[in-house]
N, C-alpha and C. Protein backbone atom coordinates (compact mmCIF):
# COMPACT_ATOMS: atom_id res chain seq x y z
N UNK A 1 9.06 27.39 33.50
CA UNK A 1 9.18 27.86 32.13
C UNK A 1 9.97 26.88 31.28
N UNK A 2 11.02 26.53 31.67
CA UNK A 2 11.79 25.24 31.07
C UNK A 2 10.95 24.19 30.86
N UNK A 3 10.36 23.35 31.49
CA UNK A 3 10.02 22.32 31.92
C UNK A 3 8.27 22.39 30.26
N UNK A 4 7.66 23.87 30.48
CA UNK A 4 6.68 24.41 29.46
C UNK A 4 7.59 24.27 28.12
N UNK A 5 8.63 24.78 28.08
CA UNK A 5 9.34 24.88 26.60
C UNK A 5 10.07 23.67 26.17
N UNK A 6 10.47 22.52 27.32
CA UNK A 6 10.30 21.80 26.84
C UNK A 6 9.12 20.80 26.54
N UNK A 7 7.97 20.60 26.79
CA UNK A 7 7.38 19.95 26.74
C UNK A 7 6.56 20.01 25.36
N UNK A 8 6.72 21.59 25.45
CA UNK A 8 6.00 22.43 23.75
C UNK A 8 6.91 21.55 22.63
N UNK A 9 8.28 21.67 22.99
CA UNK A 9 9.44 21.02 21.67
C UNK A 9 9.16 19.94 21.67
N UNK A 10 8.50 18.87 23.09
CA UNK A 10 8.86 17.68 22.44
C UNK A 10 7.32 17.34 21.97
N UNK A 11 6.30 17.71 21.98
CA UNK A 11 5.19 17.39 21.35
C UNK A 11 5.41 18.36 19.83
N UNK A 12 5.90 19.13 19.54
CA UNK A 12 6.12 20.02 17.93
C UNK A 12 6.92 18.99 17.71
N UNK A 13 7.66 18.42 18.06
CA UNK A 13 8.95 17.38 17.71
C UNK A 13 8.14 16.05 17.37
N UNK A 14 7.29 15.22 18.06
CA UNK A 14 6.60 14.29 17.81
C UNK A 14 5.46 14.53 16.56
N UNK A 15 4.80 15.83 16.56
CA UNK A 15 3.50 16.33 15.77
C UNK A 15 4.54 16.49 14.14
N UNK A 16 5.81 16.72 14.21
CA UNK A 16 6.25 16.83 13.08
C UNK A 16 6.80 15.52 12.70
N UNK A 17 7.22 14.46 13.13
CA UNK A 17 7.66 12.97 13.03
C UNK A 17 6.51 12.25 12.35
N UNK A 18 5.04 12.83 12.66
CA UNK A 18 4.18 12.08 12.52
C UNK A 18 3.35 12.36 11.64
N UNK A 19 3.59 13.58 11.12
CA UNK A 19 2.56 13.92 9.67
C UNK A 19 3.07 13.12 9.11
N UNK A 20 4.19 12.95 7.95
CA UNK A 20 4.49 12.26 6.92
C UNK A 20 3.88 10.91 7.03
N UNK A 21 3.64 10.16 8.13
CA UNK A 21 3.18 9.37 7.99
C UNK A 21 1.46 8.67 7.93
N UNK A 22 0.87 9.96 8.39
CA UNK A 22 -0.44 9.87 8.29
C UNK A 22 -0.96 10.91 7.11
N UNK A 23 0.14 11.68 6.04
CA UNK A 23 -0.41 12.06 5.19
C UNK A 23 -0.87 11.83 3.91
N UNK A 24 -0.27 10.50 3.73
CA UNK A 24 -0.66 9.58 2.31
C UNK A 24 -1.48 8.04 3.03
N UNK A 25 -1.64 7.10 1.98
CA UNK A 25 -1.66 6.10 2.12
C UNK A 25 -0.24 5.09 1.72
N UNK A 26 0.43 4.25 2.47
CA UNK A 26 1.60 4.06 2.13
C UNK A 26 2.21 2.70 2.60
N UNK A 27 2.37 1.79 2.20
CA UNK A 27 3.43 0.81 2.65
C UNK A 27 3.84 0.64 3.86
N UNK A 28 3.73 0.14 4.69
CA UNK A 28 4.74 -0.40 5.69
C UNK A 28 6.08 -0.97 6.02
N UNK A 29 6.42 -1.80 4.31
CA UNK A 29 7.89 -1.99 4.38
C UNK A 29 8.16 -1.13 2.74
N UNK A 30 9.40 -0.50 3.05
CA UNK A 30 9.43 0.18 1.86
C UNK A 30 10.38 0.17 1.04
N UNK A 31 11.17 -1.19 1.13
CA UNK A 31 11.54 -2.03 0.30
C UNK A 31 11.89 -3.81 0.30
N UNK A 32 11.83 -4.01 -1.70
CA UNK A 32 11.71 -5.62 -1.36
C UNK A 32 12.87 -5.42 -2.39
N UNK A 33 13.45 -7.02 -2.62
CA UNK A 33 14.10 -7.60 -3.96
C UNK A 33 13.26 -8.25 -4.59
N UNK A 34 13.75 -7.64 -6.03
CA UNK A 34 13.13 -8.66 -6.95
C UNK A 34 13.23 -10.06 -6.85
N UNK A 35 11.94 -11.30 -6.93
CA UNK A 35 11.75 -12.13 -6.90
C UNK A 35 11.95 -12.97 -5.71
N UNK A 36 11.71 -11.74 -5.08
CA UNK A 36 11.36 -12.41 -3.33
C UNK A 36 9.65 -12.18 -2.97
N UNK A 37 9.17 -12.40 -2.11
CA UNK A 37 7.84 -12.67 -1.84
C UNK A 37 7.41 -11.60 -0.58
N UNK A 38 6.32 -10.84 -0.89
CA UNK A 38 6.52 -9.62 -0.12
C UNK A 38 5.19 -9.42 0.28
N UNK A 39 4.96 -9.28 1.94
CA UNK A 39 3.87 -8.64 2.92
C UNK A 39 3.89 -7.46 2.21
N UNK A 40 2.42 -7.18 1.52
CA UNK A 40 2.32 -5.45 2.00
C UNK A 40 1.28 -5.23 3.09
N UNK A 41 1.72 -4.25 3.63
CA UNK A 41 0.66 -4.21 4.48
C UNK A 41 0.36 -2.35 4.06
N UNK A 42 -0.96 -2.10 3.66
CA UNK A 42 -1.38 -0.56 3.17
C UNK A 42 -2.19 -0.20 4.54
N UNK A 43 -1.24 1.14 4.62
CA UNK A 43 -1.49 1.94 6.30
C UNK A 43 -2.62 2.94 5.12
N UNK A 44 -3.80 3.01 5.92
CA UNK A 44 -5.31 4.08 5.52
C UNK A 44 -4.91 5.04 6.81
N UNK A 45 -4.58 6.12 6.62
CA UNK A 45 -4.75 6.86 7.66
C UNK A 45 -5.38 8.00 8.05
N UNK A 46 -7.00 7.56 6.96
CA UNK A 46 -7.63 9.34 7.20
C UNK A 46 -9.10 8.59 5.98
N UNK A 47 -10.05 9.36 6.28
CA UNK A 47 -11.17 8.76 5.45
C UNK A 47 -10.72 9.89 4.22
N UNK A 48 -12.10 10.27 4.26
CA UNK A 48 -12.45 11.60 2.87
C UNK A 48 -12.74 12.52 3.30
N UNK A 49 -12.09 13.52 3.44
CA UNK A 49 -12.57 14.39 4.49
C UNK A 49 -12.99 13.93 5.44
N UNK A 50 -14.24 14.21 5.81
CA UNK A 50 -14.42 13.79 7.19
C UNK A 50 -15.16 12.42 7.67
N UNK A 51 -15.36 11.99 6.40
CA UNK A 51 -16.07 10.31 5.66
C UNK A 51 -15.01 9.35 6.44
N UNK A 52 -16.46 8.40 6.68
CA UNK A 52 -15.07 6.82 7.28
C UNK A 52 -15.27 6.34 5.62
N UNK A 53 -14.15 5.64 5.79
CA UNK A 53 -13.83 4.83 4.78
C UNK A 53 -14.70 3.62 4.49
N UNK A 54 -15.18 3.25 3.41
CA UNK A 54 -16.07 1.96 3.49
C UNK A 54 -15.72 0.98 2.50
N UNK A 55 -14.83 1.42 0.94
CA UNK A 55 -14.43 0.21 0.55
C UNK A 55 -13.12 0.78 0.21
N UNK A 56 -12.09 -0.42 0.18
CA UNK A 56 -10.60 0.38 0.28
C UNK A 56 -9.79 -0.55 -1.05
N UNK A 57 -9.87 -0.69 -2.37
CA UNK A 57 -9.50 -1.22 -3.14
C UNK A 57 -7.74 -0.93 -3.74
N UNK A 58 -6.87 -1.98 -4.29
CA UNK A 58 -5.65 -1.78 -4.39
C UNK A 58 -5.60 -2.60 -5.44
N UNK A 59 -5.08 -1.70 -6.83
CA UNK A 59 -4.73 -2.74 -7.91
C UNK A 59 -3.53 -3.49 -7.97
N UNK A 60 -3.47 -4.19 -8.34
CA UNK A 60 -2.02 -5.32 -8.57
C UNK A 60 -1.31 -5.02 -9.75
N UNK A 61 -0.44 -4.21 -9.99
CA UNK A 61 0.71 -4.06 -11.31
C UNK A 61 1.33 -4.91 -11.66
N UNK A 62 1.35 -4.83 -13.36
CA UNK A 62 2.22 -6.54 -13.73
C UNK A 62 3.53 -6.63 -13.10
N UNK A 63 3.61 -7.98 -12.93
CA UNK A 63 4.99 -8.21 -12.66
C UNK A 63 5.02 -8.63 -10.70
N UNK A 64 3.69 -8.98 -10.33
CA UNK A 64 3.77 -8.99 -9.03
C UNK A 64 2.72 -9.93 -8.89
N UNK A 65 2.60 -11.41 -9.01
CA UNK A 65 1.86 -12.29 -8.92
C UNK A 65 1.65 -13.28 -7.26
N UNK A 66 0.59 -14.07 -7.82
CA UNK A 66 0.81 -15.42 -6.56
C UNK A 66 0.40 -14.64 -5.58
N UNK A 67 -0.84 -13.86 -5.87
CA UNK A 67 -1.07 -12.75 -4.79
C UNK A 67 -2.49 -13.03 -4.15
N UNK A 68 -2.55 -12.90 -2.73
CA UNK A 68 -3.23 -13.68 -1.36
C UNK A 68 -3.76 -12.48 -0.56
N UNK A 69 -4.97 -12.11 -0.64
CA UNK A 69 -5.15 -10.83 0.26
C UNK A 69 -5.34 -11.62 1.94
N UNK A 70 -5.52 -10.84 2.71
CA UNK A 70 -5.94 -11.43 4.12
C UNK A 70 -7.50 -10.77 4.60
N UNK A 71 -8.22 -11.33 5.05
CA UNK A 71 -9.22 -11.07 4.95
C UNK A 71 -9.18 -10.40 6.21
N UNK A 72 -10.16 -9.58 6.11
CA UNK A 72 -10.10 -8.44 7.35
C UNK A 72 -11.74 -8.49 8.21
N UNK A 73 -11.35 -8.40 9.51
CA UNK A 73 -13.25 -8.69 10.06
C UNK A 73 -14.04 -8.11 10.16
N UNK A 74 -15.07 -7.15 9.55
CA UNK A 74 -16.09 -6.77 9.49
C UNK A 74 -16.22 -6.21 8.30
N UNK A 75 -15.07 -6.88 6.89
CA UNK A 75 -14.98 -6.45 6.01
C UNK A 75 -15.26 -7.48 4.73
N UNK A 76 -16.16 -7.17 3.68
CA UNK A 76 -16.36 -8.25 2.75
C UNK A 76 -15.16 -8.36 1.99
N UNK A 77 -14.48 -9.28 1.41
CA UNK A 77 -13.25 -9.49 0.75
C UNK A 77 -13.30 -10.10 -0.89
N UNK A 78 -12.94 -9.38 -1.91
CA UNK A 78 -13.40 -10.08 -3.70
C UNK A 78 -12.37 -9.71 -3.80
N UNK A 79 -11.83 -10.49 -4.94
CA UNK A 79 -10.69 -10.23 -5.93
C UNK A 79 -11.22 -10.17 -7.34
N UNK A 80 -10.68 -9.68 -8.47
CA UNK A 80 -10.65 -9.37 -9.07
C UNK A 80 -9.59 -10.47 -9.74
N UNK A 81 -9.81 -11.16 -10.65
CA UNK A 81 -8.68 -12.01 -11.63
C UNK A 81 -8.95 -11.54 -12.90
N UNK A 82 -7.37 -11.93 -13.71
CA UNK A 82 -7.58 -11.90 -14.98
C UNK A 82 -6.27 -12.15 -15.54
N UNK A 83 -6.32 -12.38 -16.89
CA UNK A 83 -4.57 -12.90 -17.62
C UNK A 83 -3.61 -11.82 -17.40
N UNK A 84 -2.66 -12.17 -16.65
CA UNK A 84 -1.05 -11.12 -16.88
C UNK A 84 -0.49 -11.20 -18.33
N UNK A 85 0.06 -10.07 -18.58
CA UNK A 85 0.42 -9.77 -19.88
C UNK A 85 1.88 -11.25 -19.99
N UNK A 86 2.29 -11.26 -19.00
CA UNK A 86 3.71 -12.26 -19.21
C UNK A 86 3.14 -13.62 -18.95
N UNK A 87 4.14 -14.37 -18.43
CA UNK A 87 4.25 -15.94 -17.55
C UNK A 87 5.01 -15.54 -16.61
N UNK A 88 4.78 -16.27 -15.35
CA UNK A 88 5.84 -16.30 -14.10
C UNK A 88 5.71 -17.49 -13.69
N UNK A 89 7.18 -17.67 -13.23
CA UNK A 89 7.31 -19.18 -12.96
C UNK A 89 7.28 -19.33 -11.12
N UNK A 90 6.10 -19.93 -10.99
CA UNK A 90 6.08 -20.13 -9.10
C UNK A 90 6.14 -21.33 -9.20
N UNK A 91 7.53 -22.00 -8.90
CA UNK A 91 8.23 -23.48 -8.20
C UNK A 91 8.13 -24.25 -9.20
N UNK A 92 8.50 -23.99 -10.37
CA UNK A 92 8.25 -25.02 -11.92
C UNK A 92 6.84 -24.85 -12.21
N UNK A 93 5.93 -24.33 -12.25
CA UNK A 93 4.79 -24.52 -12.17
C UNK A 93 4.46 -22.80 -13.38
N UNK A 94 4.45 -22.83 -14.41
CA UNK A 94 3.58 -21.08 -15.08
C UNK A 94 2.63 -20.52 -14.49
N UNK A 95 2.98 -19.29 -14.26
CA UNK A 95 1.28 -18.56 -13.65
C UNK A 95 1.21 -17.97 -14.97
N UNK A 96 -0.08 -17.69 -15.49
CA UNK A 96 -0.22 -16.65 -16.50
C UNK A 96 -1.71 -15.89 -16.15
N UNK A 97 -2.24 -16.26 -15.15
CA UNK A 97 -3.18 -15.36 -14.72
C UNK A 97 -3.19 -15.28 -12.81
N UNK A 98 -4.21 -13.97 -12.66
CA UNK A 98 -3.99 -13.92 -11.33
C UNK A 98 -4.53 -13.13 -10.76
N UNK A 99 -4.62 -12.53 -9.38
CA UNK A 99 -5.42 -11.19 -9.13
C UNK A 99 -4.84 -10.17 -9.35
N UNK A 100 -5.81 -9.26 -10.32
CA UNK A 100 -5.64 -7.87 -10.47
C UNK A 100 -6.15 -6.52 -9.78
N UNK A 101 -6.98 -6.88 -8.77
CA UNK A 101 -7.55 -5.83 -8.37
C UNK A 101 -8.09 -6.74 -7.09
N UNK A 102 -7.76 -5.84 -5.61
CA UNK A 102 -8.49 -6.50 -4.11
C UNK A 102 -9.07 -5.77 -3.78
N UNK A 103 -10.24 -6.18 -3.15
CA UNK A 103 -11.57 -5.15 -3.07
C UNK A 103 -11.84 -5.34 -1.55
N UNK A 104 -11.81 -4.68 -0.23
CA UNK A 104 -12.24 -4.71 0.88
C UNK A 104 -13.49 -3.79 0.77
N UNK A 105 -14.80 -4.42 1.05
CA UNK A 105 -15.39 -3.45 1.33
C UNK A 105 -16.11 -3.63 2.33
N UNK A 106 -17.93 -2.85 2.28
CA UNK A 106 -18.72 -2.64 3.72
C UNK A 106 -18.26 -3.05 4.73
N UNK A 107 -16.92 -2.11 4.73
CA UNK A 107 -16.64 -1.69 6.33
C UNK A 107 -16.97 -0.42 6.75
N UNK A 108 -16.03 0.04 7.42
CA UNK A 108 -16.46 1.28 8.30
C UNK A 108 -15.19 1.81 9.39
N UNK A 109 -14.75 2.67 8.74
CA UNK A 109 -12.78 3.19 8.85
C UNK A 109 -13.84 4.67 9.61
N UNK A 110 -13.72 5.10 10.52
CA UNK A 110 -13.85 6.35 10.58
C UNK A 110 -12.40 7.13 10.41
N UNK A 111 -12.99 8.33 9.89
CA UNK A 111 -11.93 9.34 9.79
C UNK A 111 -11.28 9.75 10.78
N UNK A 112 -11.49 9.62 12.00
CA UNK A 112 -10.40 9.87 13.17
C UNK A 112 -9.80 8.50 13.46
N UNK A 113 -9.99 7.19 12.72
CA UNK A 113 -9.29 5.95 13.50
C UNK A 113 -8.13 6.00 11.74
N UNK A 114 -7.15 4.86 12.27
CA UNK A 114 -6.14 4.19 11.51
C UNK A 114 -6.13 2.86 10.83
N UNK A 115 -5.92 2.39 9.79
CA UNK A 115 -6.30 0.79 9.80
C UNK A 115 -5.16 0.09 9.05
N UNK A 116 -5.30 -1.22 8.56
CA UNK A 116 -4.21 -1.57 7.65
C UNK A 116 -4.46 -2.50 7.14
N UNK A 117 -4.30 -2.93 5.85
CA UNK A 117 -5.16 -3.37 4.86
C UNK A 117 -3.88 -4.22 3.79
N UNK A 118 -4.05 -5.86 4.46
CA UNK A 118 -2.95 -6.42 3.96
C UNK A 118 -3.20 -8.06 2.96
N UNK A 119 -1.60 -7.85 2.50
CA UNK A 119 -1.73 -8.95 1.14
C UNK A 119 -0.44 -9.39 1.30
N UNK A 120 -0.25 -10.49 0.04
CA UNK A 120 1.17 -11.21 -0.32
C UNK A 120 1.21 -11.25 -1.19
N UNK A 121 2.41 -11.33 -2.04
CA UNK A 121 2.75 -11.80 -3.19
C UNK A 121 4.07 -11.98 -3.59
N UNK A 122 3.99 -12.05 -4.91
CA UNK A 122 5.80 -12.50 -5.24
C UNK A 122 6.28 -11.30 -6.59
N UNK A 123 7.29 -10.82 -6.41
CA UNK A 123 7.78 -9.74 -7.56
C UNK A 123 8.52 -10.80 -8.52
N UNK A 124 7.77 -10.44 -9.65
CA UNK A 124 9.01 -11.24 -10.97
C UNK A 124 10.61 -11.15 -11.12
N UNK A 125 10.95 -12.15 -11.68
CA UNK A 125 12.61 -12.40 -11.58
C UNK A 125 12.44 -11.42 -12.76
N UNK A 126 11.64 -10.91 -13.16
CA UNK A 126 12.41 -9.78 -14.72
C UNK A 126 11.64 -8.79 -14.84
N UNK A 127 11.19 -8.46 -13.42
CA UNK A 127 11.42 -6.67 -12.91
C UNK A 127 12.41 -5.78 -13.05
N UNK A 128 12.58 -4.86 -12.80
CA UNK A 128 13.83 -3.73 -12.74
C UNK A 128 14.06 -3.20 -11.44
N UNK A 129 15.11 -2.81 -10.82
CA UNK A 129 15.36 -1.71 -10.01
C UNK A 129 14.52 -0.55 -10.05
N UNK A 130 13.93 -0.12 -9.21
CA UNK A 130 13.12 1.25 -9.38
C UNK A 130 11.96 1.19 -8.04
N UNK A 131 11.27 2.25 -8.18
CA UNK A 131 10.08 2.62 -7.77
C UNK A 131 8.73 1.33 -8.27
N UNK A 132 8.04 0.71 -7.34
CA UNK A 132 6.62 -0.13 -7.86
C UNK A 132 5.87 0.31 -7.25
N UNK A 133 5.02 0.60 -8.20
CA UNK A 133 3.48 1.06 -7.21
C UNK A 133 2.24 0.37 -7.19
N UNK A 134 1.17 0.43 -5.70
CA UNK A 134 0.27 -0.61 -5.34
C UNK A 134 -1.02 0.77 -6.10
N UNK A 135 -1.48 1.18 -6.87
CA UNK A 135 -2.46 2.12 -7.04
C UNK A 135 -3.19 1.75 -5.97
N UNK A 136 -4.10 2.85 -5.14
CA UNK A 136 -4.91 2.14 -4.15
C UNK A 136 -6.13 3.76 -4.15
N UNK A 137 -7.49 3.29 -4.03
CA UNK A 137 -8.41 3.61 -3.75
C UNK A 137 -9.41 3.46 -2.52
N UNK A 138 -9.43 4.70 -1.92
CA UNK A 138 -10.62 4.73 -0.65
C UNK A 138 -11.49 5.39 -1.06
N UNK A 139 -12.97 4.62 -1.06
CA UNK A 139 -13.92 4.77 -1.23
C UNK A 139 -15.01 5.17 0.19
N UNK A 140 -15.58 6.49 0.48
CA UNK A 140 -16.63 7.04 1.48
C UNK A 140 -18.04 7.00 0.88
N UNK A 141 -18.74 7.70 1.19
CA UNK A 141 -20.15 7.58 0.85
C UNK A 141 -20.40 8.60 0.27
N UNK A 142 -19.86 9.60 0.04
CA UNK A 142 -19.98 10.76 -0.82
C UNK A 142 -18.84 10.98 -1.95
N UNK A 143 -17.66 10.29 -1.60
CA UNK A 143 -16.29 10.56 -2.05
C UNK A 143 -15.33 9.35 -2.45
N UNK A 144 -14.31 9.99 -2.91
CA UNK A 144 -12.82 8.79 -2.53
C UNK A 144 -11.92 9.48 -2.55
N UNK A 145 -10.38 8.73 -2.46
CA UNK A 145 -9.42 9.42 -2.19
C UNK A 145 -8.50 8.57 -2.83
N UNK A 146 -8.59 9.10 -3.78
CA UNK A 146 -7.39 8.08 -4.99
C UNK A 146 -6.27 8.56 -5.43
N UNK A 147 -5.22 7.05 -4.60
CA UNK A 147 -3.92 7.39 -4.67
C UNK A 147 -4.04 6.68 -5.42
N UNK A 148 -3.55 7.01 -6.59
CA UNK A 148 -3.19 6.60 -7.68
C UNK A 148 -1.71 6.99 -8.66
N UNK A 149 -1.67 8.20 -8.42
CA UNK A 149 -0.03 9.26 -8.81
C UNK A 149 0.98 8.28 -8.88
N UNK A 150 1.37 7.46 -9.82
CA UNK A 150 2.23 6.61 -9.93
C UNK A 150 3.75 7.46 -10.56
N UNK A 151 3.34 8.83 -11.17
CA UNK A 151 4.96 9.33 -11.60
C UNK A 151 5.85 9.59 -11.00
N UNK A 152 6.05 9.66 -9.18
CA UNK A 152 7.04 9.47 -8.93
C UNK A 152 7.65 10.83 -8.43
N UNK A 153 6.66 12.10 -9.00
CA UNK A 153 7.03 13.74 -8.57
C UNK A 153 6.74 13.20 -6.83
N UNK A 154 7.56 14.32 -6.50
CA UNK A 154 7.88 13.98 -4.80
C UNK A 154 6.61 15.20 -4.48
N UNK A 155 6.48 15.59 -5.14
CA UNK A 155 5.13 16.78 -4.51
C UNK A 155 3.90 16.32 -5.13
N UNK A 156 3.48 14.99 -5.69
CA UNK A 156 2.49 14.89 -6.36
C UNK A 156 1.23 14.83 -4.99
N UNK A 157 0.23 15.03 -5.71
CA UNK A 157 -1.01 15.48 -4.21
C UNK A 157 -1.45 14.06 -3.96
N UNK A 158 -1.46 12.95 -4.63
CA UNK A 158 -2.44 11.74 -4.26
C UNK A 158 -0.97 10.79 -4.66
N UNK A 159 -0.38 10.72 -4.31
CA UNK A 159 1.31 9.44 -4.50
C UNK A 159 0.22 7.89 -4.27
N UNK A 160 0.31 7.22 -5.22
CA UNK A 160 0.60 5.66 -5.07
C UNK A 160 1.26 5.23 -3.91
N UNK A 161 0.81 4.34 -3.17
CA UNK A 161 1.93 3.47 -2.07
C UNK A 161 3.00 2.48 -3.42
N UNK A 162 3.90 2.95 -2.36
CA UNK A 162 5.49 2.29 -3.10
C UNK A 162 6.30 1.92 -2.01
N UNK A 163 7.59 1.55 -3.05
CA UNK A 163 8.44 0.74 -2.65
C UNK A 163 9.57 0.81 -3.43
N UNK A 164 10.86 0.57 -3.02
CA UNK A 164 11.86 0.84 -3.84
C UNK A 164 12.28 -1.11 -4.39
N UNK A 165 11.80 -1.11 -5.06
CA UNK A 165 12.46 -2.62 -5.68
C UNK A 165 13.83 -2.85 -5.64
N UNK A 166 14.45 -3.80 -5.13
CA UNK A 166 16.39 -3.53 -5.49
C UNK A 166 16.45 -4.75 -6.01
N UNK A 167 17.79 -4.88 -6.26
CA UNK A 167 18.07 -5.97 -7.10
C UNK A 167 18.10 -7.56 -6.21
N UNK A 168 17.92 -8.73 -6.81
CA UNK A 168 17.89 -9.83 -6.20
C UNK A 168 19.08 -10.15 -4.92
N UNK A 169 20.43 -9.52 -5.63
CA UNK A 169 21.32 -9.99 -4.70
C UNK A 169 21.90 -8.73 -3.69
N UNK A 170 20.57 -7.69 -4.06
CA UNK A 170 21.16 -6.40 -2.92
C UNK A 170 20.72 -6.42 -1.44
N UNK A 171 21.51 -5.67 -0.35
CA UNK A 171 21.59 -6.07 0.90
C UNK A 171 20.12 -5.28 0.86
N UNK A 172 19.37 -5.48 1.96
CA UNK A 172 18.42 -4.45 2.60
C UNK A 172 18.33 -4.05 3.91
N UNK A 173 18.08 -2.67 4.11
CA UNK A 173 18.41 -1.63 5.14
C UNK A 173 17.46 -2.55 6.36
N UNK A 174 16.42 -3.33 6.14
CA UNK A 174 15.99 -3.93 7.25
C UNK A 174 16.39 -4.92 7.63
């Protein structure tokens, strides 16, 4: 009976560790400093209902340039360019345009597998402290599932993948 009650706690114990993380789409590191250069890597952890996933798109918000998707294998890879509202300076050099939108598509995510869907880039030296969000879209064959919810309510139903931005010279928890 022990040996049953525990085994029940430690799988309710693991089954509860592990929703939060397969219930959005979300970041892998979940924070950077401003005007440092930052892996995202976007965890997909569920199609559309019961849809695999087939194109998995993530817009680029100003202020986050010099941006490099990684191409993924059995997946077609486009970007999307166009002028940033500012200038950013990468190594003496102005960016004033760049990618705005990464497009993975005709793949094939089933809804019972996990995947992760990654890029680089650099956050501007004249960002703020706060919350940044990657808007991101999964696209099925009947559906999508657009996280997009950039306000920041902690109960919103579709949350943006984020990140807490800190300041250039703040420590980080990793």
């Amino acid at each position: 009976m022990i040996r049953f009650f525990s085994g029940a706690l430690c799988a309710a114990s693991l089954l509860l560790a592990a929703t939060p993380a397969f219930a959005h789409s979300t970041l892998e590191v979940q924070e950077a400093k401003i005007g440092s250069t930052y892996k995202a890597v976007l965890r997909v952890p569920h199609g559309c209902g019961t849809e695999a996933t087939t194109t998995v798109r993530i817009q680029i918000p100003e202020g986050f340039y010099n941006v490099k998707p990684m191409p993924k294998a059995g997946w077609d890879l486009e970007t999307v360019t166009g002028p940033y509202e500012g200038s950013y300076d990468n190594h003496g050099t102005a960016v004033n345009d760049g990618v705005k939108e990464i497009v993975w598509s005709n793949g094939n995510l089933p809804n019972e597998w996990y995947d992760e869907f990654v890029f680089r880039g650099t956050f501007a030296d004249t960002l703020e402290p706060g919350r940044f969000y990657f808007p991101a879209i999964q696209e099925c064959a009947t559906g999508e599932e657009a996280w997009i919810d950039v306000s920041g309510d902690e109960n919103a139903e579709m949350p943006a993948p984020s990140l807490e931005l800190l300041p250039a010279d703040a420590a980080t928890g990793h």
